[in-house]
Protein backbone atom coordinates (compact mmCIF):
# COMPACT_ATOMS: atom_id res chain seq x y z
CA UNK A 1 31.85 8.58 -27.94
CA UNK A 2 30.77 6.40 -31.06
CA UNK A 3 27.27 5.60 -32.40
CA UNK A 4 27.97 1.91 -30.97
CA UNK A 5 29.34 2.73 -27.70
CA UNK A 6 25.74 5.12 -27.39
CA UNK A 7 23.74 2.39 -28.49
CA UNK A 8 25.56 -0.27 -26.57
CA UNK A 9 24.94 1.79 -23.18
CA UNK A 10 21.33 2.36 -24.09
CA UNK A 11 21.16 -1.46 -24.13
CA UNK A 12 22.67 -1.95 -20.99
CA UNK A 13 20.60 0.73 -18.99
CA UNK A 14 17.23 -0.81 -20.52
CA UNK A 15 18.46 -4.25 -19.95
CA UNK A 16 19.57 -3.48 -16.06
CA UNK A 17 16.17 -1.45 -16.03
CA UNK A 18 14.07 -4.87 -17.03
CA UNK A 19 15.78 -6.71 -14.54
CA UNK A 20 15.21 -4.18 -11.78
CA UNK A 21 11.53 -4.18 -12.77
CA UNK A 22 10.60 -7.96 -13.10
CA UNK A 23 13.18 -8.63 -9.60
CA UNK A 24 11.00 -6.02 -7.79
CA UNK A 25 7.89 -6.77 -8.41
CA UNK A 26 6.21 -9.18 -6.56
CA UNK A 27 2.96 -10.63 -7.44
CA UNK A 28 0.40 -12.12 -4.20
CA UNK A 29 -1.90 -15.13 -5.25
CA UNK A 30 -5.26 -13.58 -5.29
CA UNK A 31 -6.69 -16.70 -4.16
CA UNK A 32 -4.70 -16.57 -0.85
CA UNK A 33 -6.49 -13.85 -0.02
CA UNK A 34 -3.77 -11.92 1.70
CA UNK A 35 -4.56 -14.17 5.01
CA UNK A 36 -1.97 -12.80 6.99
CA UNK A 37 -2.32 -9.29 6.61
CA UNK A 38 -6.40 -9.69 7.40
CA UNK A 39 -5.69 -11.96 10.10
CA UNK A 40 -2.25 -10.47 11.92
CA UNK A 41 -2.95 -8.43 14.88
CA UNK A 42 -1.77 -5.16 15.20
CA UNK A 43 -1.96 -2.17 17.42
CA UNK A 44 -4.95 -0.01 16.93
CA UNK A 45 -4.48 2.44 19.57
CA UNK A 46 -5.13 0.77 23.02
CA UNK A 47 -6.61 -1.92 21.11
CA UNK A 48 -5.55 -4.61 18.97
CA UNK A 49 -7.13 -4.20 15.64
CA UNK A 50 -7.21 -6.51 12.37
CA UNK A 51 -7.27 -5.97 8.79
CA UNK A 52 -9.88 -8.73 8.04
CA UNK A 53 -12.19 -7.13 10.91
CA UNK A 54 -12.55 -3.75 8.95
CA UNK A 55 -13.15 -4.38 5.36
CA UNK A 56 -15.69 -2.32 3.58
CA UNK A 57 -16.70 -3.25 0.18
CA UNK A 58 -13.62 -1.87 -1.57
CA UNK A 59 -10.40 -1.91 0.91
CA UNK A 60 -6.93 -0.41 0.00
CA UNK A 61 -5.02 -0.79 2.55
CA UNK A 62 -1.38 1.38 2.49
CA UNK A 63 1.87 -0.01 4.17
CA UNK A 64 3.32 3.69 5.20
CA UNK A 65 6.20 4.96 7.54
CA UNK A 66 6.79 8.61 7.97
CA UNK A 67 10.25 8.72 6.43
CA UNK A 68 8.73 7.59 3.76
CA UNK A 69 8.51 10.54 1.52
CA UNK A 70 5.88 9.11 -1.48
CA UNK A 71 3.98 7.91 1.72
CA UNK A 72 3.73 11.19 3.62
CA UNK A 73 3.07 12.50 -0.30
CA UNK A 74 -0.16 10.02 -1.01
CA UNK A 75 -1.93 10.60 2.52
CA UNK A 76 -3.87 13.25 1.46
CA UNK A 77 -5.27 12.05 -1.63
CA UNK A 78 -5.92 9.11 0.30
CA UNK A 79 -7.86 11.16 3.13
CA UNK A 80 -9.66 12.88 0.60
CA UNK A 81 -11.15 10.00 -1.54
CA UNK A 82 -11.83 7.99 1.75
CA UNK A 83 -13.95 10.82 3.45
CA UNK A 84 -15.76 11.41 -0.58
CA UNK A 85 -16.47 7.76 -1.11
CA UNK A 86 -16.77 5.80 2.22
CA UNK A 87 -20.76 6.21 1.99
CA UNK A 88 -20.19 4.04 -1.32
CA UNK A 89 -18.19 1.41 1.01
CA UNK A 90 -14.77 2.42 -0.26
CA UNK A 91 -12.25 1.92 2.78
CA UNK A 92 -8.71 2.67 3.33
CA UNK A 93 -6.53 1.59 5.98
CA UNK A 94 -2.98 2.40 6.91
CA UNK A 95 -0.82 -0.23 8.09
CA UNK A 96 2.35 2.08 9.91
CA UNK A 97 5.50 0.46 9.56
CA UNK A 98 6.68 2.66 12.73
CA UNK A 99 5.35 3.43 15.73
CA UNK A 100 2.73 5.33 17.50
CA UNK A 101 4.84 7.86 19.33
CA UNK A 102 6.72 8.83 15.72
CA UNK A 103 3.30 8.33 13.65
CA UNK A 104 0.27 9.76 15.47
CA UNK A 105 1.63 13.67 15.78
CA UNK A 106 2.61 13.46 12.21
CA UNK A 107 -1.37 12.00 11.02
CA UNK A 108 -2.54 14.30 13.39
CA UNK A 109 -1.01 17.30 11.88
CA UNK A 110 -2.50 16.31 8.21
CA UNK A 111 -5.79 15.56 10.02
CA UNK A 112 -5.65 11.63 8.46
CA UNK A 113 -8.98 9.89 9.88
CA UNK A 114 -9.32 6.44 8.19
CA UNK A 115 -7.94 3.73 10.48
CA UNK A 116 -4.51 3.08 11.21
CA UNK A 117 -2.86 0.21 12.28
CA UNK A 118 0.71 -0.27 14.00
CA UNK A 119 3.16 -3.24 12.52
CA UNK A 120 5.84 -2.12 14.16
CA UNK A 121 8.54 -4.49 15.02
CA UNK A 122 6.50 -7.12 12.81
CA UNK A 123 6.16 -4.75 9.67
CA UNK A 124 8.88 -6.04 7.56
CA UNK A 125 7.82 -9.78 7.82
CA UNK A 126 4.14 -8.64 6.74
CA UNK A 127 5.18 -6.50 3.85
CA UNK A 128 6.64 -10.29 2.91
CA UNK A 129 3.68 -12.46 3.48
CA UNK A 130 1.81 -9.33 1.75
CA UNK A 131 3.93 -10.05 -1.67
CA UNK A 132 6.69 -7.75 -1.22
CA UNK A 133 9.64 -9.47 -0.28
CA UNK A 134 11.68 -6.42 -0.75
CA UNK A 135 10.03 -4.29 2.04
CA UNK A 136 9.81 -1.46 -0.15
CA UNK A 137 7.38 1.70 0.40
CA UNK A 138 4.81 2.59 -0.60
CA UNK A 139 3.01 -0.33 -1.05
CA UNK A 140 -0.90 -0.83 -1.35
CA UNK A 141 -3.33 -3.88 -1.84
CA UNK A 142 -6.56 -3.26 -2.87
CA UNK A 143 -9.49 -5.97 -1.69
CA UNK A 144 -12.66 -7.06 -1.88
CA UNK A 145 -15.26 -7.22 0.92
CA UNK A 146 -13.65 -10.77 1.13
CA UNK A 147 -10.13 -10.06 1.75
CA UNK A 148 -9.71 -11.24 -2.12
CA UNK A 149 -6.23 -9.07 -3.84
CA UNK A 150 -7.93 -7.32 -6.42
CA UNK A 151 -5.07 -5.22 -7.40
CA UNK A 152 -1.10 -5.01 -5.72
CA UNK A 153 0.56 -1.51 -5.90
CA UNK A 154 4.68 -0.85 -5.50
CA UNK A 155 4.86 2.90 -5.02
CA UNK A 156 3.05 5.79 -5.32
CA UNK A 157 -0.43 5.80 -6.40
CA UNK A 158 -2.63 8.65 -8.04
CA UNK A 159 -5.99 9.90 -8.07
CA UNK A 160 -6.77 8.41 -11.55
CA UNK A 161 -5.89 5.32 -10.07
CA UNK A 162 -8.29 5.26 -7.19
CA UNK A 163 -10.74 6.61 -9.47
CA UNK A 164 -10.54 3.71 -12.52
CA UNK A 165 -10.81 0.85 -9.23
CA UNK A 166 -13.85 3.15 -7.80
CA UNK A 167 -15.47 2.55 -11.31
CA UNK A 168 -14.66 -0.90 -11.35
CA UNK A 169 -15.22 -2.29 -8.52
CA UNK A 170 -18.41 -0.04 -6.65
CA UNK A 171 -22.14 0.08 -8.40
């Protein structure tokens, strides 16, 4: 294979790359609020729970399902930071694209306590109205005590993460 041939394929792959990038990801208007994922009501055990009714002063709220490797994978950092910081008002809530009978053994054998919520059937049309057209997992929002998008996550996220919006957004 030639220099140019190398070079041309390069160019290709990052070009294709680019195009994957800017097609997948979506961007939510901040100043919408999110109003149908804080308003939509979803199962909450033998309740019917809402985003918007659960806020603390920092929210990220996780679309998950549990074949969903990178979802099962980020449920235990998420535990962890939730049960370190909730005294500061950080909250997270889990918004199962699945349902109960497949979820609640598989939280209950990681011992996940911070709410979860049930889409089910409805899931894919509020990972849409959420900004993800795509329906791809993971995905995260992170709000304000106001149900304001601070922050819009496609994929997995990290400790450092968590940590740098911690530092940002709580005293």
């Amino acid at each position: 294979m030639t220099n140019q041939t190398k070079i041309l394929i390069a160019f290709i792959a990052l070009a294709a790359f680019a195009v994957g990038i800017t097609l997948n990801t979506s961007r939510i208007d901040a100043t919408n609020q999110a109003s149908a994922l804080l308003t939509a009501e979803l199962e909450q055990g033998d309740d019917i729970g809402r985003v918007g009714d659960q806020l603390g002063e920092l929210t990220l709220v996780n679309f998950w399902a549990t074949w969903c490797t990178p979802c099962r994978d980020e449920m235990p950092l998420f535990e962890a930071m939730y049960r370190l910081h909730q005294p500061d008002g950080f909250k997270v809530i889990g918004v199962a694209i699945d349902y109960p009978s497949r979820s609640q053994p598989f939280l209950d054998s990681m011992d996940i306590r911070y709410p979860i919520l049930y889409a089910e059937k409805t899931g894919m049309q509020l990972l849409e109205a959420s900004g993800n057209p795509q329906g791809l997992l993971p995905y995260s929002l992170l709000l304000d005590k106001n149900g304001r998008v601070l922050d819009q996550v496609l994929g997995k996220i990290d400790e450092a993460q968590i940590r740098a919006w911690l530092s940002e957004h709580l005293p």
